[in-house]
Protein backbone atom coordinates (compact mmCIF):
# COMPACT_ATOMS: atom_id res chain seq x y z
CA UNK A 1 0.00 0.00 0.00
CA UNK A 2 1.26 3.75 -0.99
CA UNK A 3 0.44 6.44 1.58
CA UNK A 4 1.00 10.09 1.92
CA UNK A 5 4.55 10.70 4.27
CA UNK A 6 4.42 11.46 8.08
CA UNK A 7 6.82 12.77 10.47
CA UNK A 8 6.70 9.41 12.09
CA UNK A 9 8.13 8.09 8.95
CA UNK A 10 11.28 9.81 8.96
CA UNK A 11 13.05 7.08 11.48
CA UNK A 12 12.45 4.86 9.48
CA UNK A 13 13.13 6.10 6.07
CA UNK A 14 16.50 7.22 7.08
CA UNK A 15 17.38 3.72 7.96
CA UNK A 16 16.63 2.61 4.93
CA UNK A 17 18.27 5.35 3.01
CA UNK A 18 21.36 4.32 5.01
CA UNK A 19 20.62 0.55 4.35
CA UNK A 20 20.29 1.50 0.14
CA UNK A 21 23.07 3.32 -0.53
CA UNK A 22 25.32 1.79 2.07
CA UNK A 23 25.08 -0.86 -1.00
CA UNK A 24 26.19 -0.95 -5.09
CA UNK A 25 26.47 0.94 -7.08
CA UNK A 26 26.69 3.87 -4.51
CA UNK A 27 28.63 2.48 -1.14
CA UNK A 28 27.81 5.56 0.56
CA UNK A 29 28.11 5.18 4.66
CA UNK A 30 25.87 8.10 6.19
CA UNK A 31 26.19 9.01 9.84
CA UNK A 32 22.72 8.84 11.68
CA UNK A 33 22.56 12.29 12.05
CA UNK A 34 23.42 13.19 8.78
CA UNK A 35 21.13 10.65 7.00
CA UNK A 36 18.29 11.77 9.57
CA UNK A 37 19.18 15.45 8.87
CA UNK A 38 18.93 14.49 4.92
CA UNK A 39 15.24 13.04 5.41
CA UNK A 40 13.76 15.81 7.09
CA UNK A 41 15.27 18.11 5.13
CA UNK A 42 13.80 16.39 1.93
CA UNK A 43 10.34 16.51 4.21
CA UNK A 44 10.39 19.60 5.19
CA UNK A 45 10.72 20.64 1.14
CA UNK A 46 8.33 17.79 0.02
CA UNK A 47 6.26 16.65 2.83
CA UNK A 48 2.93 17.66 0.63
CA UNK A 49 3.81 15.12 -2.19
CA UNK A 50 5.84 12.58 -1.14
CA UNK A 51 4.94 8.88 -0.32
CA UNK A 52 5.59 5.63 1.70
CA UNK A 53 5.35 1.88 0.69
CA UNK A 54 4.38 -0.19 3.28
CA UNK A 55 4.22 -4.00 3.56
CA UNK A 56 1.17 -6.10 4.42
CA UNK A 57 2.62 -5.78 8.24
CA UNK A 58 2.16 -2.02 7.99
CA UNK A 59 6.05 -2.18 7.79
CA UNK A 60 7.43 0.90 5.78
CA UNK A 61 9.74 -0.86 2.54
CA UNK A 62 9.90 2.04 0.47
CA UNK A 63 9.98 5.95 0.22
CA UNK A 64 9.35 8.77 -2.33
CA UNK A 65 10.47 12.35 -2.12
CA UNK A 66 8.61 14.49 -5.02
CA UNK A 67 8.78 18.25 -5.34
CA UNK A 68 6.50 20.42 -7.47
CA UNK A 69 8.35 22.94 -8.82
CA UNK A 70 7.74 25.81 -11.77
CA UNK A 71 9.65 26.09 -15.10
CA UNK A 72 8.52 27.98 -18.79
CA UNK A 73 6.01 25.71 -19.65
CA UNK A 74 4.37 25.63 -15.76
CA UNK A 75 4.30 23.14 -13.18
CA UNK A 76 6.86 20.65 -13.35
CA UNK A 77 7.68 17.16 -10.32
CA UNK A 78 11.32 16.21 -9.57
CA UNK A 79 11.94 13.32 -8.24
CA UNK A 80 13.94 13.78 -5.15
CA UNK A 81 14.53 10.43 -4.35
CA UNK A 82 13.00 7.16 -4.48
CA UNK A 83 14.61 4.48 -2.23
CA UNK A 84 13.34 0.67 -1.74
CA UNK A 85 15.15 -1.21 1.41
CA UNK A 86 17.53 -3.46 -0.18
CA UNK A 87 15.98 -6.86 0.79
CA UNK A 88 12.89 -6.13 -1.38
CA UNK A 89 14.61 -4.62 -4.32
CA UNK A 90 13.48 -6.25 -8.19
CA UNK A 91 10.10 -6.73 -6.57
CA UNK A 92 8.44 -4.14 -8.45
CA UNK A 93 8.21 -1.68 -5.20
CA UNK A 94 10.01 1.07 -7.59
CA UNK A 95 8.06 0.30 -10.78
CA UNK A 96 4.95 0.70 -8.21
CA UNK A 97 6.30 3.56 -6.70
CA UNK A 98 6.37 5.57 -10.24
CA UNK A 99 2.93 4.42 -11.26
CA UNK A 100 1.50 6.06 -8.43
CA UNK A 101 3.64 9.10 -8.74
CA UNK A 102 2.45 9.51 -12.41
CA UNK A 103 -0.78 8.95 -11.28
CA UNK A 104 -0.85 11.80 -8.61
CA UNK A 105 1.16 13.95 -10.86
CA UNK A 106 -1.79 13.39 -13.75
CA UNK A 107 -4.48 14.61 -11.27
CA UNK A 108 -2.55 17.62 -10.38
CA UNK A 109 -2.11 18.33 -13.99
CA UNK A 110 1.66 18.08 -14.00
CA UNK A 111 3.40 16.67 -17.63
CA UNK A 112 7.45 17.13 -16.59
CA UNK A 113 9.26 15.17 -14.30
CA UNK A 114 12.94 15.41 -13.83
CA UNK A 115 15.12 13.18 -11.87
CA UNK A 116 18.94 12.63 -11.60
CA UNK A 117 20.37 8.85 -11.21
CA UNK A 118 23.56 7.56 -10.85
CA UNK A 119 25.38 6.61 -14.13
CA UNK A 120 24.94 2.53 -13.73
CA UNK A 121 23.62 1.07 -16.32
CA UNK A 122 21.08 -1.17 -14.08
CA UNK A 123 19.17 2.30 -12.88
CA UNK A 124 19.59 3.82 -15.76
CA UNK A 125 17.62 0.60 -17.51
CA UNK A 126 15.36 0.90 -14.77
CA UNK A 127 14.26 4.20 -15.36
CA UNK A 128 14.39 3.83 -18.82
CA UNK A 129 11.38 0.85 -18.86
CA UNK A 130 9.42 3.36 -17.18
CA UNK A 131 9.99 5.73 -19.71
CA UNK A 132 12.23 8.57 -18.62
CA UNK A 133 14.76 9.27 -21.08
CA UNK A 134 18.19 10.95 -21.10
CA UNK A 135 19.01 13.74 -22.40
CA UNK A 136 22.41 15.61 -24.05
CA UNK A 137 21.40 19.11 -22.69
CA UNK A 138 22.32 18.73 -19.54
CA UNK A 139 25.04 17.19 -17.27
CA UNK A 140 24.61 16.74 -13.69
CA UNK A 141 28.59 18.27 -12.48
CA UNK A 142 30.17 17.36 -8.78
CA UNK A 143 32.57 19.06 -6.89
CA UNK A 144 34.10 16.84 -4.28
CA UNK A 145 37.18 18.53 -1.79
């Protein structure tokens, strides 16, 4: 089941976002307080349109962070983030995830989504058979000291 986000969410999606991208491709290793400071910061800008997956067990697997913004053309989503706890990854919690998101995005009227990913070819696919595209206008650029 897919449910609006709630500040009582945010324990647990942090531990998951720590559990994700602890693992490949990323092998990122967040502190608590910096992966809890990351969620509610992401809440805090997208609490109004941003979702949880939870299991039959009312156990939260998944998470969505969506932000409506404004470009030319009008109202546009980005995709924040998206993370599904790695033990029930290739389930079809992601795919799920999106179909509600374009759902929800229809019914506010909203066309554009843009999202960044990680240059591996197994999200890229992903996003790809749900039918984002990539693009040659733009490059994502990091700084790192």
């Amino acid at each position: 089941m897919i449910r609006k986000i709630k500040p009582s969410d945010l324990l647990v999606c942090a531990n998951i976002l720590e559990d994700a991208y602890s693992k490949f491709p990323y092998g990122e290793i967040f502190k608590e307080e910096n992966s809890n400071k990351y969620i509610l910061e992401k809440y805090n800008n997208c609490k109004d349109d941003s979702f949880v997956f939870v299991d039959d067990q009312q156990k939260i697997i998944a998470f969505m962070f969506l932000k409506i913004s404004f470009w030319a053309n009008g109202p546009q989503a980005i995709l924040e983030e998206i993370v599904v706890s790695p033990s029930v990854q290739n389930s079809g919690i992601g795919k799920e995830l999106l179909s509600h998101m374009h759902c929800y995005l229809n019914s506010l009227g909203i066309k554009s989504i843009i999202l960044w990913a990680k240059n591996d070819r197994r999200l890229l696919n992903f996003y790809k058979k749900q039918g984002f595209s990539s693009t040659d206008d733009f490059v994502m650029m990091f700084y790192n000291k």
